[in-house]
PDB file of N, CA and C in Angstrom:
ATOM      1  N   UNK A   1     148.274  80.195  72.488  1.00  0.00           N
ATOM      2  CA  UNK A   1     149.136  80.347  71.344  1.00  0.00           C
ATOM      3  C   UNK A   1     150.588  80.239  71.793  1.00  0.00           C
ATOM      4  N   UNK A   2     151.508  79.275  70.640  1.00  0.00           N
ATOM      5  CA  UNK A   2     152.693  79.102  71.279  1.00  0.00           C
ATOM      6  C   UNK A   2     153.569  79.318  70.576  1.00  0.00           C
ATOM      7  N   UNK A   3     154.391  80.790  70.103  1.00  0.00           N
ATOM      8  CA  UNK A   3     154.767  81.373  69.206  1.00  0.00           C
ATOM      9  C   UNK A   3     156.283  81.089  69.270  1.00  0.00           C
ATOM     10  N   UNK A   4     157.074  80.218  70.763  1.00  0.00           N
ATOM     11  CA  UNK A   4     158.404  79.854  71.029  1.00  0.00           C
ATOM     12  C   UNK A   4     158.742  78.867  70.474  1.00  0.00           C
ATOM     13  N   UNK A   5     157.702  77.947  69.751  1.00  0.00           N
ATOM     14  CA  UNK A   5     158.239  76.702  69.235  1.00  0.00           C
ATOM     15  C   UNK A   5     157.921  76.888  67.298  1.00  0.00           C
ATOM     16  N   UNK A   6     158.465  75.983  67.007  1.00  0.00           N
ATOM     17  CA  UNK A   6     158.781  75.772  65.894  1.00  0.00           C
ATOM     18  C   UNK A   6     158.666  74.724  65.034  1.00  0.00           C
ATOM     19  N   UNK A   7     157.781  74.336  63.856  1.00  0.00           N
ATOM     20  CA  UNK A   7     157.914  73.457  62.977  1.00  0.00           C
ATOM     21  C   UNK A   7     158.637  73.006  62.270  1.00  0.00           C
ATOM     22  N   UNK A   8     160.083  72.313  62.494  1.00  0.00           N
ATOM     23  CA  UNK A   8     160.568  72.443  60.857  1.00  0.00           C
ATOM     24  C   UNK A   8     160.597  71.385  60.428  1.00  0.00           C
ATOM     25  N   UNK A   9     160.873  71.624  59.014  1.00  0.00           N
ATOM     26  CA  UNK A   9     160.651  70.287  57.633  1.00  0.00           C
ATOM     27  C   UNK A   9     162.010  70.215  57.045  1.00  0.00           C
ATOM     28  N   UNK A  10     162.078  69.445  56.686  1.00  0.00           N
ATOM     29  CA  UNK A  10     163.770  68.740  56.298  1.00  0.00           C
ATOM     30  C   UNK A  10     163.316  68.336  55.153  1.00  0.00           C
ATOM     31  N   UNK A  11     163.667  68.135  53.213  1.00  0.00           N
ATOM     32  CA  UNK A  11     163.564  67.236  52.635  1.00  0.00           C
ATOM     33  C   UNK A  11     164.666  66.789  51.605  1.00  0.00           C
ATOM     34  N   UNK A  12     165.103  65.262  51.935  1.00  0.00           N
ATOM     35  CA  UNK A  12     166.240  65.036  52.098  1.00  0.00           C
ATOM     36  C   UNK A  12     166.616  63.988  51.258  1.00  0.00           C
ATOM     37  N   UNK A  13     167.746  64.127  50.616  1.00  0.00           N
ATOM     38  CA  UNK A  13     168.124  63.411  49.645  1.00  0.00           C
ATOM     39  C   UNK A  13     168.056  61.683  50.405  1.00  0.00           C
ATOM     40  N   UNK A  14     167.315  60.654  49.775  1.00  0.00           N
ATOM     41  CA  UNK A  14     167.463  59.399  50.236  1.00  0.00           C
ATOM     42  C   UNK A  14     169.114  59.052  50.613  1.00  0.00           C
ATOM     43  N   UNK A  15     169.479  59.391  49.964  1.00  0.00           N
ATOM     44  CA  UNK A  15     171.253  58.737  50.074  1.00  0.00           C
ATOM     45  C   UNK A  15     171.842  59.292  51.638  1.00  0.00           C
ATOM     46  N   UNK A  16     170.854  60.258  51.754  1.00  0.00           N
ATOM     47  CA  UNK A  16     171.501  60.996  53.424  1.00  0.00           C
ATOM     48  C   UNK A  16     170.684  60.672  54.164  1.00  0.00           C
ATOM     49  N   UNK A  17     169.813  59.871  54.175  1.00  0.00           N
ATOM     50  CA  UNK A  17     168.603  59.355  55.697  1.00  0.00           C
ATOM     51  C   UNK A  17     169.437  59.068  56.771  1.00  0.00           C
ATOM     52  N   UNK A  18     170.395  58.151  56.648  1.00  0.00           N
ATOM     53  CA  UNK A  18     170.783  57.846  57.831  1.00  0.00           C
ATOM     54  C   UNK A  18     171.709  58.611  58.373  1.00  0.00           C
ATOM     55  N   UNK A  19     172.397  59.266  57.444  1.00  0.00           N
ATOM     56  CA  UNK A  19     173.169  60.729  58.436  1.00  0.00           C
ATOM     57  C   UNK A  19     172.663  61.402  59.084  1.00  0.00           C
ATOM     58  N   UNK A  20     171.224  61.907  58.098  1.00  0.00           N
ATOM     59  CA  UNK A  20     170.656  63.011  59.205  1.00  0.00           C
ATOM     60  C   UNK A  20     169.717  62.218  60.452  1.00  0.00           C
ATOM     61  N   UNK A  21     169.817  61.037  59.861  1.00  0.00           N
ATOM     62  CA  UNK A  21     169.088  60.407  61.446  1.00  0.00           C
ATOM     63  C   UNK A  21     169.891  60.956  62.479  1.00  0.00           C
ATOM     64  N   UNK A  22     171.479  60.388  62.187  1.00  0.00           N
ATOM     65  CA  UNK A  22     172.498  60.388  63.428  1.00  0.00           C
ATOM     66  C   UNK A  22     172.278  61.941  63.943  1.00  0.00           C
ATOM     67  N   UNK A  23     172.612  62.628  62.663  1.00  0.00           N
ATOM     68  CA  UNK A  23     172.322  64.250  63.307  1.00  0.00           C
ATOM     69  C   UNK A  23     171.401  64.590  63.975  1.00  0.00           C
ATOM     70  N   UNK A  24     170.213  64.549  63.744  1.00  0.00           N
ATOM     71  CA  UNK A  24     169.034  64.611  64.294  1.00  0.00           C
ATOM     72  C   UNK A  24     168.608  64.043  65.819  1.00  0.00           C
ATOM     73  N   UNK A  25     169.686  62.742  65.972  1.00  0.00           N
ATOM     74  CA  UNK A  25     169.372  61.979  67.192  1.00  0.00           C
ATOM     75  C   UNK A  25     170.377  62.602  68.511  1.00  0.00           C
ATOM     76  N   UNK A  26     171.175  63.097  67.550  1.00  0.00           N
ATOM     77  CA  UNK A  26     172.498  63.921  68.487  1.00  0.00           C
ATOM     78  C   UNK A  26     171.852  65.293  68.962  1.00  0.00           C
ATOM     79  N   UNK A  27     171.029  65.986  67.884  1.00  0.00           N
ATOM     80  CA  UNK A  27     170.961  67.272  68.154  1.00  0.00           C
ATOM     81  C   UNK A  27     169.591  67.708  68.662  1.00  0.00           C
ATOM     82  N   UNK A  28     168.858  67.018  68.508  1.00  0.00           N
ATOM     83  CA  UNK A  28     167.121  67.408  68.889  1.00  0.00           C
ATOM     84  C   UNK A  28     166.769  66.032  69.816  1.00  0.00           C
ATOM     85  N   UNK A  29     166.901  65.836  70.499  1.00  0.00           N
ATOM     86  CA  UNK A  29     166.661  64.953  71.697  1.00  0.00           C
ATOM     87  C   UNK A  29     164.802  64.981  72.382  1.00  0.00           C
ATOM     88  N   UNK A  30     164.834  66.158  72.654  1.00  0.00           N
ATOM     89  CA  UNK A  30     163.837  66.834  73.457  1.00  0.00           C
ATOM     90  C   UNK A  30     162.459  66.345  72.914  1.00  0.00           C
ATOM     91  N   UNK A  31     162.087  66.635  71.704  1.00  0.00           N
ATOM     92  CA  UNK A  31     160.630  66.394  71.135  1.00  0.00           C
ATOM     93  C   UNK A  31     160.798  65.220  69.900  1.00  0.00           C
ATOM     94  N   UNK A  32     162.073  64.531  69.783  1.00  0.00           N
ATOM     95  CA  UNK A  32     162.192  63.557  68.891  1.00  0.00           C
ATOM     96  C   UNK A  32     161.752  64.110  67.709  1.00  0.00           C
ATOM     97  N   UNK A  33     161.350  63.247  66.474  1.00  0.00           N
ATOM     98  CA  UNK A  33     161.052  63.722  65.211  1.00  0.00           C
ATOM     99  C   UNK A  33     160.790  63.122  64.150  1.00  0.00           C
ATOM    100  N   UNK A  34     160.222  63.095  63.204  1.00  0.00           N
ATOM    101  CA  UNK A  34     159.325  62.227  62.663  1.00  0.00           C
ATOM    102  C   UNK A  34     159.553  61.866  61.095  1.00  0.00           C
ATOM    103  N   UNK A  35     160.077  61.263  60.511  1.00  0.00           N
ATOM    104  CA  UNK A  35     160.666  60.874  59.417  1.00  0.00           C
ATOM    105  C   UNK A  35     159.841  59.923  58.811  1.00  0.00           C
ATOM    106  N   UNK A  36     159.498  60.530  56.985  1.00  0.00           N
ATOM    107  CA  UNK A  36     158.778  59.187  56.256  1.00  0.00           C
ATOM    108  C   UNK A  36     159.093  59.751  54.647  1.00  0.00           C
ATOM    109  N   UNK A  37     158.930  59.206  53.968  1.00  0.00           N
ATOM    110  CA  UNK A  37     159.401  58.831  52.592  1.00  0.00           C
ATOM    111  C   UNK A  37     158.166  59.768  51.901  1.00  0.00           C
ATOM    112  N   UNK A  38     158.802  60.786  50.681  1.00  0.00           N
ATOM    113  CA  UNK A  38     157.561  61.641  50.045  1.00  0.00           C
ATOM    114  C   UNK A  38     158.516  61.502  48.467  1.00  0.00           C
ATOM    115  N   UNK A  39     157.685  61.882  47.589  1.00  0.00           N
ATOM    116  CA  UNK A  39     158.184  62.246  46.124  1.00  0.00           C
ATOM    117  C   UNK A  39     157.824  64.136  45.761  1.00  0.00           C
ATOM    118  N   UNK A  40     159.042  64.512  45.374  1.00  0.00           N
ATOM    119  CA  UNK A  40     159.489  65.797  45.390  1.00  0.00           C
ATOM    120  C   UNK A  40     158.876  66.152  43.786  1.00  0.00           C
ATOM    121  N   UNK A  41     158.366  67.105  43.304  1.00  0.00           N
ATOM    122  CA  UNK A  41     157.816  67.349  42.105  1.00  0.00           C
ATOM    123  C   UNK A  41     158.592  69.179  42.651  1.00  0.00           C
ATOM    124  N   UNK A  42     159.236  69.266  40.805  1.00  0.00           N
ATOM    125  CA  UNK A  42     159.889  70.505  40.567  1.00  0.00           C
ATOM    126  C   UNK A  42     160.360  70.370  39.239  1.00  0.00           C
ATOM    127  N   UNK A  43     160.127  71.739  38.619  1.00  0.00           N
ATOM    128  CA  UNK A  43     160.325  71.931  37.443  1.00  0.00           C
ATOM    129  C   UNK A  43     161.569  71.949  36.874  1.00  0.00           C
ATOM    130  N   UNK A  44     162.472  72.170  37.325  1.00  0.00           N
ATOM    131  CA  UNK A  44     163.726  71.963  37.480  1.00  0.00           C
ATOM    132  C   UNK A  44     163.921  70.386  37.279  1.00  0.00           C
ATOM    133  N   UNK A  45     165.108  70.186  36.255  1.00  0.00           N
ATOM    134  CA  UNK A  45     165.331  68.274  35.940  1.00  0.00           C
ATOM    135  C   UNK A  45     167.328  68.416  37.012  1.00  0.00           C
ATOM    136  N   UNK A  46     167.713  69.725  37.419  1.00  0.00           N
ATOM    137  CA  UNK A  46     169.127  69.469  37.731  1.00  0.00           C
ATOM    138  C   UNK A  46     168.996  68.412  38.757  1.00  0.00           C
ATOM    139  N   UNK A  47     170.142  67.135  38.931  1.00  0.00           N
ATOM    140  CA  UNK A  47     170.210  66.251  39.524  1.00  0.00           C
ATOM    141  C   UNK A  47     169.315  65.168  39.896  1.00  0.00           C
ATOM    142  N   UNK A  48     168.474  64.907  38.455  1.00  0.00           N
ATOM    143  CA  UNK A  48     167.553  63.748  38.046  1.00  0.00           C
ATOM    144  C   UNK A  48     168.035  62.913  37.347  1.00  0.00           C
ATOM    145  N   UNK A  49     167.756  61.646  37.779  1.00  0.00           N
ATOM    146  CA  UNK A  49     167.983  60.814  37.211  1.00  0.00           C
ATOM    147  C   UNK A  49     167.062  60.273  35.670  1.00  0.00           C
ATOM    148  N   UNK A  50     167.191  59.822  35.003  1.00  0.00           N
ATOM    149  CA  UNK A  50     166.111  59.977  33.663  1.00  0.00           C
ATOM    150  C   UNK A  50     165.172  59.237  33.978  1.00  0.00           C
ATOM    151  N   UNK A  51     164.832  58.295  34.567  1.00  0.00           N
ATOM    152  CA  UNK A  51     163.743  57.640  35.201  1.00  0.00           C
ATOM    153  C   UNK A  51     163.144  59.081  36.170  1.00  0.00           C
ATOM    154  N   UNK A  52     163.527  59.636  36.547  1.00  0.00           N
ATOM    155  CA  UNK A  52     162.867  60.996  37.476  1.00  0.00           C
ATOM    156  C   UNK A  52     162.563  61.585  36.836  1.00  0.00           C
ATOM    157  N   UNK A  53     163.317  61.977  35.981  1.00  0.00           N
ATOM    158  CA  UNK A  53     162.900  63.074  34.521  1.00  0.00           C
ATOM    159  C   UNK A  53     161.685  62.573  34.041  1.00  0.00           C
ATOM    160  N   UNK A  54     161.477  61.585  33.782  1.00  0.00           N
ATOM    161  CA  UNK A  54     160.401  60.742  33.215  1.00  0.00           C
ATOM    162  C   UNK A  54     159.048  60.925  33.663  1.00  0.00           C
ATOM    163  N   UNK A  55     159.464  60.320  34.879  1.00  0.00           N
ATOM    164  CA  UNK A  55     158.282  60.404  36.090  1.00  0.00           C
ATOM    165  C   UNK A  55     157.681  61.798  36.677  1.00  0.00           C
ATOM    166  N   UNK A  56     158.479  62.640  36.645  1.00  0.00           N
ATOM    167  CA  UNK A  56     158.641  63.764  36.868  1.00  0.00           C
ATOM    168  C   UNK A  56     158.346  64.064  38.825  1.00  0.00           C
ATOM    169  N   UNK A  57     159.618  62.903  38.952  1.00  0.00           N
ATOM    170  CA  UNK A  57     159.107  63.019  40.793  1.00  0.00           C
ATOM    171  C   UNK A  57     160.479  62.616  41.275  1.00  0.00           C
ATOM    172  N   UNK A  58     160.716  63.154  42.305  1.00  0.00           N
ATOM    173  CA  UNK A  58     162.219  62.003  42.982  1.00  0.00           C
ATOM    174  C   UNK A  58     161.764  61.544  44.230  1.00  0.00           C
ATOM    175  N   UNK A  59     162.469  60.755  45.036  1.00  0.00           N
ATOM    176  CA  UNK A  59     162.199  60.605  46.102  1.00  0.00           C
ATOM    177  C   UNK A  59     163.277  60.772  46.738  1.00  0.00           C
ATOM    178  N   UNK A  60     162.495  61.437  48.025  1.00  0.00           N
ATOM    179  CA  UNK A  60     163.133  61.996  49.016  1.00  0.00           C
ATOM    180  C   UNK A  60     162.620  62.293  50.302  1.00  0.00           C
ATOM    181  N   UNK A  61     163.370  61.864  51.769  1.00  0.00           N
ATOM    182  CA  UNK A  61     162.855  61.736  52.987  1.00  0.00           C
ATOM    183  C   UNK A  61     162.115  62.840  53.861  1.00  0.00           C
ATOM    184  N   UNK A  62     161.103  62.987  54.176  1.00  0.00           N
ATOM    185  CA  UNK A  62     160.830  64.281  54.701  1.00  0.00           C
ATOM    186  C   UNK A  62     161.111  64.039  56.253  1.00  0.00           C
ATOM    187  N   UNK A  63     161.965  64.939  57.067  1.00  0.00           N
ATOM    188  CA  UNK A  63     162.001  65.131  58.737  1.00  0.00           C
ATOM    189  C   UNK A  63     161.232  65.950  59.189  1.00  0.00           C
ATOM    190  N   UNK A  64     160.300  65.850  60.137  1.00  0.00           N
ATOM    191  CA  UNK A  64     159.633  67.226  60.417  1.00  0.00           C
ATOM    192  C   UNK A  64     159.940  66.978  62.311  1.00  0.00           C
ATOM    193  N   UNK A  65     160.455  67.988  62.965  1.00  0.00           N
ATOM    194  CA  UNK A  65     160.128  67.957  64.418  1.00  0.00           C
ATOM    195  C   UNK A  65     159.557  69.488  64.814  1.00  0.00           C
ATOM    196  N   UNK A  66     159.274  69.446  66.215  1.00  0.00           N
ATOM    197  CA  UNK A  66     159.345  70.364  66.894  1.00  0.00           C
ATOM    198  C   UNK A  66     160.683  71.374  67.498  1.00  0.00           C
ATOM    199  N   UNK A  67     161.150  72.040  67.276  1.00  0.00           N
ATOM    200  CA  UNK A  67     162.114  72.987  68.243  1.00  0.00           C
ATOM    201  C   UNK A  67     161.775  73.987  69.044  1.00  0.00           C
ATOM    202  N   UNK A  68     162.245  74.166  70.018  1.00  0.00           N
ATOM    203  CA  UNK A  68     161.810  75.451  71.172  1.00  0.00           C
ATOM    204  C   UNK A  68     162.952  76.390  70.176  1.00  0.00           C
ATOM    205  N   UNK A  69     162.599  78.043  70.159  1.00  0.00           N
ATOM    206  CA  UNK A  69     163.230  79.181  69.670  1.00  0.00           C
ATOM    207  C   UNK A  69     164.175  79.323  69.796  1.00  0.00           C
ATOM    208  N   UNK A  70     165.244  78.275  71.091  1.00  0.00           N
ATOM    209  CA  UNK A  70     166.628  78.278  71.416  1.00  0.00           C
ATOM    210  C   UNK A  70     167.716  77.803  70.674  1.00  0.00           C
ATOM    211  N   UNK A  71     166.778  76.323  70.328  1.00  0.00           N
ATOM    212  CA  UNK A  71     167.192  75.492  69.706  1.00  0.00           C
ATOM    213  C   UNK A  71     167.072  76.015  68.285  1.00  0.00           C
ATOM    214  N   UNK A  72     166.439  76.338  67.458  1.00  0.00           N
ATOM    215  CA  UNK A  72     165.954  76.664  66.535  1.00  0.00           C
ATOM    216  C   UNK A  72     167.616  76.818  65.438  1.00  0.00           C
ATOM    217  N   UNK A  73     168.014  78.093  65.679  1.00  0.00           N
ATOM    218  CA  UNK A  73     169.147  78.595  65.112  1.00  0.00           C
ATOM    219  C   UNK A  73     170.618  77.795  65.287  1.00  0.00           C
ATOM    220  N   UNK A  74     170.722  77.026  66.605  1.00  0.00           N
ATOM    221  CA  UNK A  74     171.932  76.242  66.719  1.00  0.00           C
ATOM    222  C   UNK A  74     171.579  74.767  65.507  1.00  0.00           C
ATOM    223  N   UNK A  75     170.208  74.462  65.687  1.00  0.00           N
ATOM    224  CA  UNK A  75     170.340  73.358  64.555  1.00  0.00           C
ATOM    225  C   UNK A  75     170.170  73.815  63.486  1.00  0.00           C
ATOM    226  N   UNK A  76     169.490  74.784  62.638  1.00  0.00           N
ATOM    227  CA  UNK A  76     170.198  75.029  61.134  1.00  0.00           C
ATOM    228  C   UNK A  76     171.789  75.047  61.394  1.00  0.00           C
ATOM    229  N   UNK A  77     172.516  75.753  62.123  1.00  0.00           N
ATOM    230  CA  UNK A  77     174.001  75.942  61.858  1.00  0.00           C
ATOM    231  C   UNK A  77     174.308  74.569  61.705  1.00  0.00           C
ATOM    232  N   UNK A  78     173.720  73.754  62.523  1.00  0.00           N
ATOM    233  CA  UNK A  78     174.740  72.386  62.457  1.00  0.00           C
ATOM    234  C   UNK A  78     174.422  71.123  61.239  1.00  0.00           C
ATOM    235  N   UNK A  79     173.019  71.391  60.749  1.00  0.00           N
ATOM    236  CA  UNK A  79     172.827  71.056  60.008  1.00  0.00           C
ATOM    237  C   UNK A  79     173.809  71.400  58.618  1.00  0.00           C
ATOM    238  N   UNK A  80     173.479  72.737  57.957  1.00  0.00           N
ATOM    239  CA  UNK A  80     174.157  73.600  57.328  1.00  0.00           C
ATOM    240  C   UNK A  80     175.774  73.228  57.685  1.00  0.00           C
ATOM    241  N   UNK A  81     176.305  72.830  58.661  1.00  0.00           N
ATOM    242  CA  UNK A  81     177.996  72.722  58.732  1.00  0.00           C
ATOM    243  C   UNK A  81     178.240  71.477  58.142  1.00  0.00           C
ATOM    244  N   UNK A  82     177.360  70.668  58.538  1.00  0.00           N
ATOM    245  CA  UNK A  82     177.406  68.927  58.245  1.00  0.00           C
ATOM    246  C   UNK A  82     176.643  68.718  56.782  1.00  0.00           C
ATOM    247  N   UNK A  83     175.878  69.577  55.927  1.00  0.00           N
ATOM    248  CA  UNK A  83     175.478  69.083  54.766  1.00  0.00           C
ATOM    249  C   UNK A  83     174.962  69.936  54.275  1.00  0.00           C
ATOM    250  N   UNK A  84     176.184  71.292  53.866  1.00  0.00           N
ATOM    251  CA  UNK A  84     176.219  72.236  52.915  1.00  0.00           C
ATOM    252  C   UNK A  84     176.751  71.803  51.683  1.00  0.00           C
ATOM    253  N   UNK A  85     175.230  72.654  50.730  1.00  0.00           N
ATOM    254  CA  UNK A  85     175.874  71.491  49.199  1.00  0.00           C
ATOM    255  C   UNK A  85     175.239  70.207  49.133  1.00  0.00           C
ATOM    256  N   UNK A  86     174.416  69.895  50.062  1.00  0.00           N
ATOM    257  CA  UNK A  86     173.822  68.430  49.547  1.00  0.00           C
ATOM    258  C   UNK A  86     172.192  68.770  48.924  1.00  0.00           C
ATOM    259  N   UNK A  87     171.982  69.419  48.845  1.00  0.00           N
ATOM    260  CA  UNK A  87     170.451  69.548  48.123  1.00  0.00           C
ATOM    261  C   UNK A  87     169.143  69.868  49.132  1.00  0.00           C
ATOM    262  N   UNK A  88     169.669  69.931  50.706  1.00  0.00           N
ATOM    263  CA  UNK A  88     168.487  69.636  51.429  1.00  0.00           C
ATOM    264  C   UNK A  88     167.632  70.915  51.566  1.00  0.00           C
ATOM    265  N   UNK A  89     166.687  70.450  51.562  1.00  0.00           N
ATOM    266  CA  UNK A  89     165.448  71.463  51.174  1.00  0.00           C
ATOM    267  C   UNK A  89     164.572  71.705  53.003  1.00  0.00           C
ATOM    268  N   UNK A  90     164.429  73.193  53.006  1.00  0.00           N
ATOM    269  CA  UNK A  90     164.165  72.976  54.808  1.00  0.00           C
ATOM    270  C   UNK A  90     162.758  74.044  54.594  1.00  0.00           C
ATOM    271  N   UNK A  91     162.086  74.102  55.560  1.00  0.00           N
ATOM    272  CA  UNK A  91     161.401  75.646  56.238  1.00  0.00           C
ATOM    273  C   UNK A  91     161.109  75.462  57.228  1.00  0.00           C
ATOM    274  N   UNK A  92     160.776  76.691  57.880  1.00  0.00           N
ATOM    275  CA  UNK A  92     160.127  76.599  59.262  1.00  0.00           C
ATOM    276  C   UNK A  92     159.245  77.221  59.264  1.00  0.00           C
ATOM    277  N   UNK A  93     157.951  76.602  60.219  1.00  0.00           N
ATOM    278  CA  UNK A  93     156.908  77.656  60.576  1.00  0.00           C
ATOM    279  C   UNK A  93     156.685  77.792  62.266  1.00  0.00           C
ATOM    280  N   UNK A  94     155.808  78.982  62.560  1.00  0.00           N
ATOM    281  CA  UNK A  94     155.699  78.997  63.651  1.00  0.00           C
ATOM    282  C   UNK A  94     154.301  77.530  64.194  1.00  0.00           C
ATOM    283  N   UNK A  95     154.576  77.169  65.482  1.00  0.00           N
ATOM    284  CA  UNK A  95     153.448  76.405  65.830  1.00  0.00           C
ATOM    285  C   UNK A  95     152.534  77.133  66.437  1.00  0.00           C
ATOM    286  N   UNK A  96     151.223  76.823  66.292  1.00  0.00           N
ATOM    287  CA  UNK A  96     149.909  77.846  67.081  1.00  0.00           C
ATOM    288  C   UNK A  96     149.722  77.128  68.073  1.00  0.00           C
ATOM    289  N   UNK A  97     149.692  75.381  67.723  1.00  0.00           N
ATOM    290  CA  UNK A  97     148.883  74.858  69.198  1.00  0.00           C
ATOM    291  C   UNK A  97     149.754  73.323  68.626  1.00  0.00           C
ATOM    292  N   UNK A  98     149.599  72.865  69.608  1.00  0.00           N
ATOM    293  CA  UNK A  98     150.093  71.086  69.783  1.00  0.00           C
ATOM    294  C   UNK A  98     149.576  70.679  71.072  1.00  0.00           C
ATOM    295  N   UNK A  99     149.259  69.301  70.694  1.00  0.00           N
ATOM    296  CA  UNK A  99     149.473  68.672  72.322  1.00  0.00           C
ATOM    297  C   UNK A  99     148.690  67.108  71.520  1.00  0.00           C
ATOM    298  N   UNK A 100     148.109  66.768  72.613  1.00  0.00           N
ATOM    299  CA  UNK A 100     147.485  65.242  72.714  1.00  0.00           C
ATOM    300  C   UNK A 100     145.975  64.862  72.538  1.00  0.00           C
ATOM    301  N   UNK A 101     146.061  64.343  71.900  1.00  0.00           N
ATOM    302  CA  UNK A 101     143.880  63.398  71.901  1.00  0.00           C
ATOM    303  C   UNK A 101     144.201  63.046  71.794  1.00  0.00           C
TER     304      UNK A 101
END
């Protein structure tokens, strides 16, 4: 069991993919990280477009990497300094196990 590392999820306004790439490529080096395209469902219509309203979905990028517990807290801050106020939606969980097959 590996209770030092960390899952987190990013979900991110399309219009900011490539910022938080740069961020992401600057700040988490170590375990890289894994980025792909999801549609966000919420009851909430603030900052829909009426085609979203419609659909009742937006799209938006999900990031998910690994962090060691060190790292953990310096990248929310830097995240949070660089794109407070933009909508991005995060959590973290603990990891139990990872590795390779």
């Amino acid at each position: 069991m590996n209770s030092k590392e960390y899952l987190v999820t990013l979900n991110v306004p399309v219009s900011l993919e490539e910022a938080v790439v740069d961020c992401l490529l600057m700040a988490e080096s170590e375990h890289g990280f894994s980025s792909f395209p999801v549609n966000s469902h919420d009851h909430k219509n603030e900052g829909l477009s009426l085609a979203e309203q419609v659909s009742g979905r937006q799209k938006r990028i999900r990031f998910q990497m690994y962090v060691p517990q060190q790292r953990l807290a310096p990248l929310l801050e830097q995240l949070r300094a660089e794109f407070s106020g933009s909508g991005i939606q995060y959590w973290v969980l603990p990891v139990i196990e990872n590795g390779v097959i």
